[in-house]
N, C-alpha and C. Protein backbone atom coordinates (compact mmCIF):
# COMPACT_ATOMS: atom_id res chain seq x y z
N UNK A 1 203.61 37.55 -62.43
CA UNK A 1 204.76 37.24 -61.61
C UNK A 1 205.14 38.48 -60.79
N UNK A 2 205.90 38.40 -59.86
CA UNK A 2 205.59 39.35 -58.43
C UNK A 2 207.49 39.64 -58.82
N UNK A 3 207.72 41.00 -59.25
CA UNK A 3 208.90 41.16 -59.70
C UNK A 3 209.81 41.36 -58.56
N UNK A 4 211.18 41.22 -58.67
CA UNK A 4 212.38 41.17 -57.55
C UNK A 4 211.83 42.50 -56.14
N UNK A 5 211.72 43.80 -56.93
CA UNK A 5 211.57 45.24 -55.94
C UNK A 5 210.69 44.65 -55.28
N UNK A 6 209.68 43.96 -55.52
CA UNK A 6 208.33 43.65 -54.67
C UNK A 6 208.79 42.64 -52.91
N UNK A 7 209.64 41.79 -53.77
CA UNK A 7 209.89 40.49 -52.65
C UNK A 7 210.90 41.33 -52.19
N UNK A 8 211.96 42.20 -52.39
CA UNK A 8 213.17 42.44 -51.48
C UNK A 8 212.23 43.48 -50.69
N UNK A 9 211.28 44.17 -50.96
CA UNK A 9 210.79 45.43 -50.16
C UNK A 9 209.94 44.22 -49.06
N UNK A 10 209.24 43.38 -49.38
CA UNK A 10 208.69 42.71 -48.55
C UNK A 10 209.49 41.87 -47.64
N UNK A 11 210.63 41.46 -48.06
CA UNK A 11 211.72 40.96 -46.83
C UNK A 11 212.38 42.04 -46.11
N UNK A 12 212.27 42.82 -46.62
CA UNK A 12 213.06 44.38 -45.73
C UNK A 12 212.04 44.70 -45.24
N UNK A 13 210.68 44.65 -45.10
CA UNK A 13 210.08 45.13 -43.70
C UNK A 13 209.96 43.90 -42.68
N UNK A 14 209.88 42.63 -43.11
CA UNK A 14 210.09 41.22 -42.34
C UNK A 14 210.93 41.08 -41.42
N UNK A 15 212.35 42.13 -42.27
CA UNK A 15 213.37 42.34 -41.60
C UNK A 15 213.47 43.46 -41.01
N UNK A 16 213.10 44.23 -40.92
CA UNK A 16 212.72 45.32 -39.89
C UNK A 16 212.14 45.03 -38.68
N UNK A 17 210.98 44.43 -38.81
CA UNK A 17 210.04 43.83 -37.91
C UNK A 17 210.96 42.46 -37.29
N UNK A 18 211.55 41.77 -37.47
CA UNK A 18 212.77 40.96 -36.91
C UNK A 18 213.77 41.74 -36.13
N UNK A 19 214.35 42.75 -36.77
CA UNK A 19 215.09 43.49 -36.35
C UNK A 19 214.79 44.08 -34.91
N UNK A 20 213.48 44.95 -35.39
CA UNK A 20 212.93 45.37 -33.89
C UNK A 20 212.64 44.40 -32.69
N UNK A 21 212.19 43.46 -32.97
CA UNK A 21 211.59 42.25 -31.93
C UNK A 21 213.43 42.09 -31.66
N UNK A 22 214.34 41.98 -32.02
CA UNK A 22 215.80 41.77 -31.87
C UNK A 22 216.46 42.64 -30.86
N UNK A 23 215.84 43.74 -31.09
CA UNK A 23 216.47 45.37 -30.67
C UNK A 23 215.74 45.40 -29.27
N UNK A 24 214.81 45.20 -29.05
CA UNK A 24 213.80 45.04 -27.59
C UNK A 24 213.87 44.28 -27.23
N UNK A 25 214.69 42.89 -27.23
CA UNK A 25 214.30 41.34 -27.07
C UNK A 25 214.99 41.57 -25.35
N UNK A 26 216.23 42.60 -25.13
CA UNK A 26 216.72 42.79 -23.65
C UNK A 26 216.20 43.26 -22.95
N UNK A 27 214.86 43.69 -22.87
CA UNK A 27 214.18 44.80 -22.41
C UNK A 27 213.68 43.75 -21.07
N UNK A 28 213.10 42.47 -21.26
CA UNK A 28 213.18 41.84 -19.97
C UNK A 28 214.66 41.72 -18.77
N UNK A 29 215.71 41.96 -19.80
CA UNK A 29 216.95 41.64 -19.00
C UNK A 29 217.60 43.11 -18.41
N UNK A 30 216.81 44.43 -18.79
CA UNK A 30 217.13 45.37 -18.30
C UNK A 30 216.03 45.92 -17.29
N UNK A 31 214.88 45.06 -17.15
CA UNK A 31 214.41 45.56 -16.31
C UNK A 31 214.40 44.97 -14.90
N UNK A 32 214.75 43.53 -15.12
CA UNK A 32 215.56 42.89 -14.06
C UNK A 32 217.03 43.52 -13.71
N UNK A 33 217.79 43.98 -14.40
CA UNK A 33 218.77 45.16 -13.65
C UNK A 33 218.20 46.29 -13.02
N UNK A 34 217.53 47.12 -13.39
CA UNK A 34 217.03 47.87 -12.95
C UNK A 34 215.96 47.67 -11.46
N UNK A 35 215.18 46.67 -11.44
CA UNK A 35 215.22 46.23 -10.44
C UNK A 35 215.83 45.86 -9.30
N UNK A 36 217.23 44.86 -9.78
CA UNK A 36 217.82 44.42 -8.55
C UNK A 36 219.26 45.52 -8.22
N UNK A 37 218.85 46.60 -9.28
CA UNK A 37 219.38 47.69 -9.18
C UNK A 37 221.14 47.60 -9.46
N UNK A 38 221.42 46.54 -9.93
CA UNK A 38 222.69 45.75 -10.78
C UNK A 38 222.54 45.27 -11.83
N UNK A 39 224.14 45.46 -12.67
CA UNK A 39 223.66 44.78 -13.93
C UNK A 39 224.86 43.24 -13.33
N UNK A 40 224.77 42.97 -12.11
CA UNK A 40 225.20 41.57 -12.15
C UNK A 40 226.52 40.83 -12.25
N UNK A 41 226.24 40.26 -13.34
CA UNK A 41 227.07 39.26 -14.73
C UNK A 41 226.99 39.83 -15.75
N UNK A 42 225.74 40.24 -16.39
CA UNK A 42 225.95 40.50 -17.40
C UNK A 42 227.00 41.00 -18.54
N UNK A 43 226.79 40.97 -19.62
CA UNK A 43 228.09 41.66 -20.36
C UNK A 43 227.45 42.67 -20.87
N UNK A 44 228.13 43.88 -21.28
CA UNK A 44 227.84 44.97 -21.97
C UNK A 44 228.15 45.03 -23.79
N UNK A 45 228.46 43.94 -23.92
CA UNK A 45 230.06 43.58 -25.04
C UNK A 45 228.68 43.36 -26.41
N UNK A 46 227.01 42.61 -26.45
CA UNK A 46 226.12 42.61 -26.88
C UNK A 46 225.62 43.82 -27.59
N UNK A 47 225.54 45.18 -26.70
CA UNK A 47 224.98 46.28 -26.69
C UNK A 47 225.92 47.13 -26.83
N UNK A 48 226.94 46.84 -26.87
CA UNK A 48 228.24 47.97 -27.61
C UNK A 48 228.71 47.58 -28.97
N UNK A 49 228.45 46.29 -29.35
CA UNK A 49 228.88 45.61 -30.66
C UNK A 49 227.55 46.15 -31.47
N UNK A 50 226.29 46.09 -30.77
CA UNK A 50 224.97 46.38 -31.62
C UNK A 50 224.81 47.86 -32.18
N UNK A 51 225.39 48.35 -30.76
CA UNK A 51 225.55 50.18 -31.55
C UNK A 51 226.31 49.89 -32.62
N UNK A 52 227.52 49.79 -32.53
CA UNK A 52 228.68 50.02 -33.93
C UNK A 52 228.45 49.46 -34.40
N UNK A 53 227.29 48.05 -35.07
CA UNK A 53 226.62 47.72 -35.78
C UNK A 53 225.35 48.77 -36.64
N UNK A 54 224.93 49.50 -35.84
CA UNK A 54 223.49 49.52 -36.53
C UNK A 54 224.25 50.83 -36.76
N UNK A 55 225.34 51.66 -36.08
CA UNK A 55 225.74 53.29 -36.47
C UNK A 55 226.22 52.97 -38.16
N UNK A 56 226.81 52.10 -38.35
CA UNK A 56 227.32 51.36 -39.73
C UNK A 56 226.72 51.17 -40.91
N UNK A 57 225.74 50.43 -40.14
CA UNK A 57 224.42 50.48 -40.89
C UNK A 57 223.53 51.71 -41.84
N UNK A 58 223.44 52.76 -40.34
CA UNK A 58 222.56 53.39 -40.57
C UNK A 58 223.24 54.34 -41.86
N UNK A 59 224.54 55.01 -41.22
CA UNK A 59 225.49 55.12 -42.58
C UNK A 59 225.54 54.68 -43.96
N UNK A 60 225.36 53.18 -44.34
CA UNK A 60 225.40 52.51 -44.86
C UNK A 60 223.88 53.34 -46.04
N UNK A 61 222.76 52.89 -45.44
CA UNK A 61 221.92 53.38 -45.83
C UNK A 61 221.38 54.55 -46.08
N UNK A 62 222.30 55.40 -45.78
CA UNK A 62 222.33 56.88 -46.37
C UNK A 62 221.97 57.20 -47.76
N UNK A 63 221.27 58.27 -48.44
CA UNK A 63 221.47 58.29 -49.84
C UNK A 63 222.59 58.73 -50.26
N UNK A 64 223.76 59.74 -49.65
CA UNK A 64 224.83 59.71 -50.08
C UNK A 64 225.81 58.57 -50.37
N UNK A 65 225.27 57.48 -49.62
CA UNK A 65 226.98 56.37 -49.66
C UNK A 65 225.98 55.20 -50.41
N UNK A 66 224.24 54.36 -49.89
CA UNK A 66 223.91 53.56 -51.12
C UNK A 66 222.59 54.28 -51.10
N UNK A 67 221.83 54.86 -51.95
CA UNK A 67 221.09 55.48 -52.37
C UNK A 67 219.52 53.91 -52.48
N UNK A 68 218.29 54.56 -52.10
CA UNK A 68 217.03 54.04 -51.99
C UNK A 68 217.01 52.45 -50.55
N UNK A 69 217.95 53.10 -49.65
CA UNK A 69 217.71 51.80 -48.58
C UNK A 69 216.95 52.52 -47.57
N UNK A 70 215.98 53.24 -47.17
CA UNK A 70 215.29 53.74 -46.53
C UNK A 70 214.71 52.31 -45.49
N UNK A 71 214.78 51.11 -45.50
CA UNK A 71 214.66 50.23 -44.64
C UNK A 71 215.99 49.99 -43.81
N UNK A 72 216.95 49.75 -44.55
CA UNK A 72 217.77 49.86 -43.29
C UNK A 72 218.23 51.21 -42.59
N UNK A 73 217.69 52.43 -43.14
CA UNK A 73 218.49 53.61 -42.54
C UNK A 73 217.34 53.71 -41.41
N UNK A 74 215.65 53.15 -41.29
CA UNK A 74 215.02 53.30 -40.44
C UNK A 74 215.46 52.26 -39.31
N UNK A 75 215.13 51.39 -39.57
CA UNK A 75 215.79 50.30 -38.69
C UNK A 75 216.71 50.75 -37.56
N UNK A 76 218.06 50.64 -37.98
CA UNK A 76 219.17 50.91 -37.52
C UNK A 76 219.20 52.27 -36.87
N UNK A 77 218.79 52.84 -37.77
CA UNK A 77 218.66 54.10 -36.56
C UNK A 77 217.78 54.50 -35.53
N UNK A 78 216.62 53.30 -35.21
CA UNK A 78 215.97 53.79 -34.32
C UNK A 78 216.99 52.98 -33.06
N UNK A 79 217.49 52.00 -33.71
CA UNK A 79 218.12 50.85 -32.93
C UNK A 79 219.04 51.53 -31.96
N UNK A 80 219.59 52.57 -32.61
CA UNK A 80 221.06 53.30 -32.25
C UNK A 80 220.61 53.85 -30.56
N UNK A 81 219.76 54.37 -30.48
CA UNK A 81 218.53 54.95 -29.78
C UNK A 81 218.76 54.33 -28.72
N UNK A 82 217.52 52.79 -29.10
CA UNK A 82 217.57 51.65 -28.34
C UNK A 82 218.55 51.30 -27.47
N UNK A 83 219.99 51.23 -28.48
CA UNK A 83 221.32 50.60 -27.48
C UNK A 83 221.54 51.08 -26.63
N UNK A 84 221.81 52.58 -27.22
CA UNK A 84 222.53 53.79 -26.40
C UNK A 84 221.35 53.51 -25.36
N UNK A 85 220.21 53.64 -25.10
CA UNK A 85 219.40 53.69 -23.82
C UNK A 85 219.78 52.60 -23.46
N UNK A 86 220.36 50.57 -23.68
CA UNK A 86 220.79 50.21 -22.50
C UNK A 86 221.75 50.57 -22.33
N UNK A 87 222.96 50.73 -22.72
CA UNK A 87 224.21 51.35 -22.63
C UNK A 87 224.48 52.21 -21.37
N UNK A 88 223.25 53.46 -21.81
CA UNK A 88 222.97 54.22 -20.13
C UNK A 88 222.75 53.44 -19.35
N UNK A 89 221.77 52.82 -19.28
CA UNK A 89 221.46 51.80 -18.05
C UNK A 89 222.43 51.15 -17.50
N UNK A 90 223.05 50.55 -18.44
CA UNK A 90 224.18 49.30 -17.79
C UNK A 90 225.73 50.59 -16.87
N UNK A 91 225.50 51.77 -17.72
CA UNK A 91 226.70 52.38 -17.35
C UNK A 91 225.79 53.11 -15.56
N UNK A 92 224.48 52.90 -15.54
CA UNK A 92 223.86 53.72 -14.46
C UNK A 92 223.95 52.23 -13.26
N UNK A 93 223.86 51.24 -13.66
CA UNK A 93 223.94 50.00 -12.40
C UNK A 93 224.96 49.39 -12.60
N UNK A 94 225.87 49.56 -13.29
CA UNK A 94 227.02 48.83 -12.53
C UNK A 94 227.85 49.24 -11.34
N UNK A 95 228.15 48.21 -10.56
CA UNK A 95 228.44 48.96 -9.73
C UNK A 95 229.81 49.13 -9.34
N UNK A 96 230.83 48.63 -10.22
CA UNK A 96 232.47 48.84 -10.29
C UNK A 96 232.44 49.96 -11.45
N UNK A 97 233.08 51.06 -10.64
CA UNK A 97 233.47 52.28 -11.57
C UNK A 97 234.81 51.73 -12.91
N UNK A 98 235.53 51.09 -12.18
CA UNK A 98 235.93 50.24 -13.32
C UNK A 98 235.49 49.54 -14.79
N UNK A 99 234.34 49.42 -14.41
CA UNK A 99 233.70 48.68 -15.25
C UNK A 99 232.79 49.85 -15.93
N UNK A 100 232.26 50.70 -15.61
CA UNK A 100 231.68 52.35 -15.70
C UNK A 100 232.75 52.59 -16.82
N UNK A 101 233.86 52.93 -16.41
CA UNK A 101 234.98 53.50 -17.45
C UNK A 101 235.29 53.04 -18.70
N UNK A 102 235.12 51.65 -18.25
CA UNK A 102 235.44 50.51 -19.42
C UNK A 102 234.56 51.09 -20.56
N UNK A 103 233.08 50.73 -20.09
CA UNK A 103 232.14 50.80 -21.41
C UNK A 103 232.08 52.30 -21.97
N UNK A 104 232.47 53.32 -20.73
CA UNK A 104 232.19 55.34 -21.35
C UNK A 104 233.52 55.02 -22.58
N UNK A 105 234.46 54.26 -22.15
CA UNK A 105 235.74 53.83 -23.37
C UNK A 105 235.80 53.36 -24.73
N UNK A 106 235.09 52.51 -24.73
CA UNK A 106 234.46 51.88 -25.69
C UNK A 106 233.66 52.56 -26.19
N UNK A 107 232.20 53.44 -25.69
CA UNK A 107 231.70 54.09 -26.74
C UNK A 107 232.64 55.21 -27.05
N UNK A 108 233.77 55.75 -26.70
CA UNK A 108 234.10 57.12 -26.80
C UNK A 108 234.74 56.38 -28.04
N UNK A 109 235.71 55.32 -27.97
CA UNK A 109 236.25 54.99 -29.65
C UNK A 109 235.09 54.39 -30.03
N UNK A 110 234.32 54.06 -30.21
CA UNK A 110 233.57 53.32 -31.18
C UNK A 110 232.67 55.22 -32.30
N UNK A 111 232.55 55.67 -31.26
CA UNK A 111 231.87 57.29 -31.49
C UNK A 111 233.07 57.83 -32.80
N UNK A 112 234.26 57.77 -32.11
CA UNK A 112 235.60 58.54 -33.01
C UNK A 112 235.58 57.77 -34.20
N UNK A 113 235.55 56.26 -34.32
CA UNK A 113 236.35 55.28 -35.15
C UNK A 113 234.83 55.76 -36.08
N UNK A 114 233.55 55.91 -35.91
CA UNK A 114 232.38 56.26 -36.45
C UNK A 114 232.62 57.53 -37.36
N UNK A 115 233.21 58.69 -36.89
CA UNK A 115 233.74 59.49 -37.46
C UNK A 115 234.31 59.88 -38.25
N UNK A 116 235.71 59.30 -38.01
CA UNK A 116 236.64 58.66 -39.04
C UNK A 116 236.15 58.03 -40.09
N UNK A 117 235.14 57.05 -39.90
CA UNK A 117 234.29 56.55 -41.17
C UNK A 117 233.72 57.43 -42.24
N UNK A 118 232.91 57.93 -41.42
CA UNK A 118 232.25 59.54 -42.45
C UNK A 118 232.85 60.47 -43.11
N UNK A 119 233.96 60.78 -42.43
CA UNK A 119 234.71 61.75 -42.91
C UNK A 119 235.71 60.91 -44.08
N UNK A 120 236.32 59.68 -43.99
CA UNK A 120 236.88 59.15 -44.51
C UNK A 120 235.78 58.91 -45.56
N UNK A 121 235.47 58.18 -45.74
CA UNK A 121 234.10 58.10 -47.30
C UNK A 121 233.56 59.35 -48.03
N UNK A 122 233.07 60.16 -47.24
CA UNK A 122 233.24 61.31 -47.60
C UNK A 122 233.65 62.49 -48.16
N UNK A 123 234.61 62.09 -47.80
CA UNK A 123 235.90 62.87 -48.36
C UNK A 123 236.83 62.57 -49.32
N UNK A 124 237.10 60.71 -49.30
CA UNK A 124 237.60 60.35 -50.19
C UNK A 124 237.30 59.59 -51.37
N UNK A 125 235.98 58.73 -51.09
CA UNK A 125 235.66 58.17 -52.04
C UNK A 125 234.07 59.19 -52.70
N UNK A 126 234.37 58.86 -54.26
CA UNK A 126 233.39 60.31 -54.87
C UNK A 126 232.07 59.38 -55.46
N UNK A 127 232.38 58.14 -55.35
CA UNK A 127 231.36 57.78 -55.96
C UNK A 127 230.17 56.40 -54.84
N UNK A 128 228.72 56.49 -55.51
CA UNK A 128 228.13 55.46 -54.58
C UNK A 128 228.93 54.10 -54.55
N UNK A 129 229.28 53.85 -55.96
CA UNK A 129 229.54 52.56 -55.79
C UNK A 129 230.96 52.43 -54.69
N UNK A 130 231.66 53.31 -54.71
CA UNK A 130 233.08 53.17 -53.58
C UNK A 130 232.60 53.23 -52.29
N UNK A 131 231.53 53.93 -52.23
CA UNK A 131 231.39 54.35 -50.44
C UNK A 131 230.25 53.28 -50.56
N UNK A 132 229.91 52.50 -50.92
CA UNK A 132 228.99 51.40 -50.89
C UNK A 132 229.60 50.41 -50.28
N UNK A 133 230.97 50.12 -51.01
CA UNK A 133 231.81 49.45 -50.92
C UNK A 133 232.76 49.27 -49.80
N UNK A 134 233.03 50.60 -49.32
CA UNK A 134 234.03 50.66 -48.37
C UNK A 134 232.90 50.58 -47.06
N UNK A 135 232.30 51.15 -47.07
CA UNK A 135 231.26 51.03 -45.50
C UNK A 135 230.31 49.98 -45.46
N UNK A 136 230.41 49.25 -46.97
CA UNK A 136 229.81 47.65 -46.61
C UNK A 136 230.81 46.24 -45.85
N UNK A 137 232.10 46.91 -46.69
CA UNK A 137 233.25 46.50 -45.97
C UNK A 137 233.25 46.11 -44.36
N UNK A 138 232.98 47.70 -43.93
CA UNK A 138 232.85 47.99 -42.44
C UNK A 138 231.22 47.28 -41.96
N UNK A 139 230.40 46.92 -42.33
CA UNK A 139 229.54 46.82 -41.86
C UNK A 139 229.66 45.05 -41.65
N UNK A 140 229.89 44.63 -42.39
CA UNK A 140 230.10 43.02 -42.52
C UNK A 140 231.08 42.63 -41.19
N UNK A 141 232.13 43.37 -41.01
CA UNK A 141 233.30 43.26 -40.05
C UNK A 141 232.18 43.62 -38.98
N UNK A 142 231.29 44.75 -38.63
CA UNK A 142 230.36 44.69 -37.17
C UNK A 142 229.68 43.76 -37.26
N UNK A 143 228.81 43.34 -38.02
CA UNK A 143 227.68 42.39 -38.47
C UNK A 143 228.13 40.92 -37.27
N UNK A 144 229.82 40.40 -37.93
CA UNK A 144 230.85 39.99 -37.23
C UNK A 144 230.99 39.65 -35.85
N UNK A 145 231.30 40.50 -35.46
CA UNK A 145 231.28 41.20 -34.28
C UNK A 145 229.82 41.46 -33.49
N UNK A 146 229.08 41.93 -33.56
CA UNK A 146 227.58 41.66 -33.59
C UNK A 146 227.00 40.47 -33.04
N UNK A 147 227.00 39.80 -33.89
CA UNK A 147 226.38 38.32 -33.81
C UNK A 147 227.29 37.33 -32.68
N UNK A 148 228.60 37.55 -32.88
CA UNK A 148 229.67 36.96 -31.79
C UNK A 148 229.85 37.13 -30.30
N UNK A 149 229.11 38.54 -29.94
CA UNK A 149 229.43 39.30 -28.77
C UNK A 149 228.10 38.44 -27.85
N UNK A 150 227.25 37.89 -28.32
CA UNK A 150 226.64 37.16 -27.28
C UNK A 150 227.90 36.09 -26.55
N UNK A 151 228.61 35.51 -27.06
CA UNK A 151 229.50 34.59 -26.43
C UNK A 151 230.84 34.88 -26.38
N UNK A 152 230.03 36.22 -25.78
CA UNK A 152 231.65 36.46 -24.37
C UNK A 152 230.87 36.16 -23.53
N UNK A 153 229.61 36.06 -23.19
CA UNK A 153 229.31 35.49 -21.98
C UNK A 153 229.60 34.21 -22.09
N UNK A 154 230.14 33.10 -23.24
CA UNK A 154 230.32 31.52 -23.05
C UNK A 154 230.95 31.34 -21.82
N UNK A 155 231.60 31.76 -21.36
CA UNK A 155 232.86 31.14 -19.98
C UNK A 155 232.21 31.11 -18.87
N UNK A 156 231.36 32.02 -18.77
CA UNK A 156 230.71 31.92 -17.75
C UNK A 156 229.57 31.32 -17.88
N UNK A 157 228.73 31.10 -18.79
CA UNK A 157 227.78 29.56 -19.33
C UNK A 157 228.51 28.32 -19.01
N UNK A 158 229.59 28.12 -19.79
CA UNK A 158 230.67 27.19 -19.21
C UNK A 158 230.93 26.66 -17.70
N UNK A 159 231.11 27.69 -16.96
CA UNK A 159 231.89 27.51 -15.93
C UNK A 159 230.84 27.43 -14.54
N UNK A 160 229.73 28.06 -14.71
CA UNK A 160 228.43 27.78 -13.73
C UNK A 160 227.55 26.71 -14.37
N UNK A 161 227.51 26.81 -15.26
CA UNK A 161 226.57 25.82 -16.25
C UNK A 161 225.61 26.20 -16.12
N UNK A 162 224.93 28.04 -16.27
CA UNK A 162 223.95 28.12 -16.12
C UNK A 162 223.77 29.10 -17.48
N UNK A 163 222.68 29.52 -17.92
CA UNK A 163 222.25 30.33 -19.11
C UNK A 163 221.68 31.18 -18.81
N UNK A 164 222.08 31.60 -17.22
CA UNK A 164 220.81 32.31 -16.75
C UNK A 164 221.30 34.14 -17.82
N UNK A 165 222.74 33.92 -17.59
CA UNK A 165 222.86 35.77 -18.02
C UNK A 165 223.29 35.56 -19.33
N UNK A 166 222.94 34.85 -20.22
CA UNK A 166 222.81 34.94 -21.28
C UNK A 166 221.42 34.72 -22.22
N UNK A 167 221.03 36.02 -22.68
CA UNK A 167 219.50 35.70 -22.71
C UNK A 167 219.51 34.77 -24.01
N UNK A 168 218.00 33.96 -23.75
CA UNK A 168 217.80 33.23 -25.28
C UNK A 168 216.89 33.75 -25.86
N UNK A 169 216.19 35.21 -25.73
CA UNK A 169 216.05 35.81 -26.94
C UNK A 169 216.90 36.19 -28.24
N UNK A 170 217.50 37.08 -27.28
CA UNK A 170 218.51 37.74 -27.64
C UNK A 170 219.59 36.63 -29.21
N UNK A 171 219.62 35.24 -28.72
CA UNK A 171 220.14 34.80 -29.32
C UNK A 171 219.41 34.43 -30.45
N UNK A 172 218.44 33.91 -29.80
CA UNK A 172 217.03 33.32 -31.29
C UNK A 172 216.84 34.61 -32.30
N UNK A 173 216.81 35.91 -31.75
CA UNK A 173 216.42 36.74 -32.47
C UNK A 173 217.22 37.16 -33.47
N UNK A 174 218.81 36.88 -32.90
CA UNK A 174 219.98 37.30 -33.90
C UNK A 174 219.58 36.31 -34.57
N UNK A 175 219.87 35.00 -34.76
CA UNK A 175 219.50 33.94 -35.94
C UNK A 175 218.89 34.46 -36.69
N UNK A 176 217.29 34.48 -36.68
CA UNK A 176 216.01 34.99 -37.28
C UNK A 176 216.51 36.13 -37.99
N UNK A 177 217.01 37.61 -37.28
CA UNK A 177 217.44 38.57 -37.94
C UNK A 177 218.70 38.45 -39.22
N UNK A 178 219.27 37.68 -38.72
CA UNK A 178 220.71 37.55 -39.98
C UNK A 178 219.80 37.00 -40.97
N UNK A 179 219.24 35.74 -40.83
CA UNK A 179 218.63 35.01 -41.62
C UNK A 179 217.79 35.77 -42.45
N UNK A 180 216.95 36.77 -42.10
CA UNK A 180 215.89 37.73 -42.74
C UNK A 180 217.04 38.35 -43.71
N UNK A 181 217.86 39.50 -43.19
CA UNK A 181 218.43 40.65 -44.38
C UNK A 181 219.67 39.59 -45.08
N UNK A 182 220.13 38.38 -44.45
CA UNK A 182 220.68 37.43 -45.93
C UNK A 182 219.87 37.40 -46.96
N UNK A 183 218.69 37.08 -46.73
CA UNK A 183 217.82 36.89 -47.94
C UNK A 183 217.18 38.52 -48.47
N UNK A 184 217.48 39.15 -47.86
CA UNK A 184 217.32 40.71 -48.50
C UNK A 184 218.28 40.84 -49.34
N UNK A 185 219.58 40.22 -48.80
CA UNK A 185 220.77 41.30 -49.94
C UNK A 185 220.86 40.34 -50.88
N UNK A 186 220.49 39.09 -50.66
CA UNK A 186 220.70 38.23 -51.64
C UNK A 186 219.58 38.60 -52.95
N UNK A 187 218.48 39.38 -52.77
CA UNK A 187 217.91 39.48 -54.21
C UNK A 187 218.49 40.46 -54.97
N UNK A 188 218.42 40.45 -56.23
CA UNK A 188 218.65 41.29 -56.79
C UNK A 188 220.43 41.37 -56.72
N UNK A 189 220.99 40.72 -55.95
CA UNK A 189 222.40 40.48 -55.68
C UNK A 189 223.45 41.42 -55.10
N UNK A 190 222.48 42.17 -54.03
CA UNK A 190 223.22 43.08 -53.70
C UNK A 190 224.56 43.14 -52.92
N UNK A 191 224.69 41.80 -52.70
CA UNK A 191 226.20 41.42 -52.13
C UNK A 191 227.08 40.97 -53.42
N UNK A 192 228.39 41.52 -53.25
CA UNK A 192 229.27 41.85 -53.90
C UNK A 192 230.28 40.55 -53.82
């Protein structure tokens, strides 16, 4: 019989490999910005929820706060990478400085509120199981957030009736991806 460590290590690279195909899945939709040298319609709200997702994460998987997750601390942190490079992009073609400010805003608190995390766990809670706890807390609330931020573009799906700036990778891939690390944390019962 093929014991629990075996199948969760084998869904955590499934889910890695999900993850990544997830993390690149915009890479057609940024090179059509980059092309028409605008980011459009688009929303940025995807790729700012995904950073403070995977920065959470990658935290998360630290050996100081849960000790032996070396799949999600790779993951997520190459992801961080990933965002932040569209992030630049979207902040390099848009073309309302307004809208420029908006997102340098958003990462500047999402960067601080990141901070605050570390230092807060860090500092206050002494043990794995607390900082497991408290930054799984936080990670579930992005996870949240995450998965939701595709539909801030709904209104405007809605209201043109078109799907054009909302990609359907992007969406298939979140499915697939949640679906993969549910069944990761679920062995062994690592959800609380």
């Amino acid at each position: 019989m093929v014991s629990a460590d075996v199948v969760r290590t084998v869904i955590g690279v499934i889910g890695n490999v999900i993850s990544l195909i997830l993390f690149l899945s915009p890479v057609p939709t940024f090179v059509r910005i980059w092309k028409k040298g605008s980011v459009e319609q688009y929303s940025p709200a995807p790729y700012l929820a995904t950073l403070a997702n995977c920065m959470v994460w990658a935290l998360y998987g630290l050996p100081m706060v849960h000790p032996h997750s070396i799949l999600v601390v790779t993951i997520n942190g190459s992801a961080i990478f990933i965002e932040l490079s569209y992030i630049i992009l979207f902040i390099i073609y848009a073309s309302d400085k307004k809208q420029r400010l908006k997102v340098l805003l958003i990462l500047l608190v999402e960067l601080v509120l990141m901070a605050l995390l570390v230092l807060t766990v860090l500092i206050l809670a002494h043990t794995y199981e607390r900082r497991s706890l408290i930054v799984g807390i936080v990670c579930i609330l992005c996870n949240i957030m995450m998965y939701a931020s595709p539909l801030a573009v709904m209104k405007l799906v809605i209201t043109t009736k078109s799907v054009e700036f909302m990609p359907f990778c992007l969406s298939l891939f979140s499915f697939a991806n949640g679906l993969a690390w549910f069944s990761f944390a679920l062995i062994r019962f690592d959800i609380s």
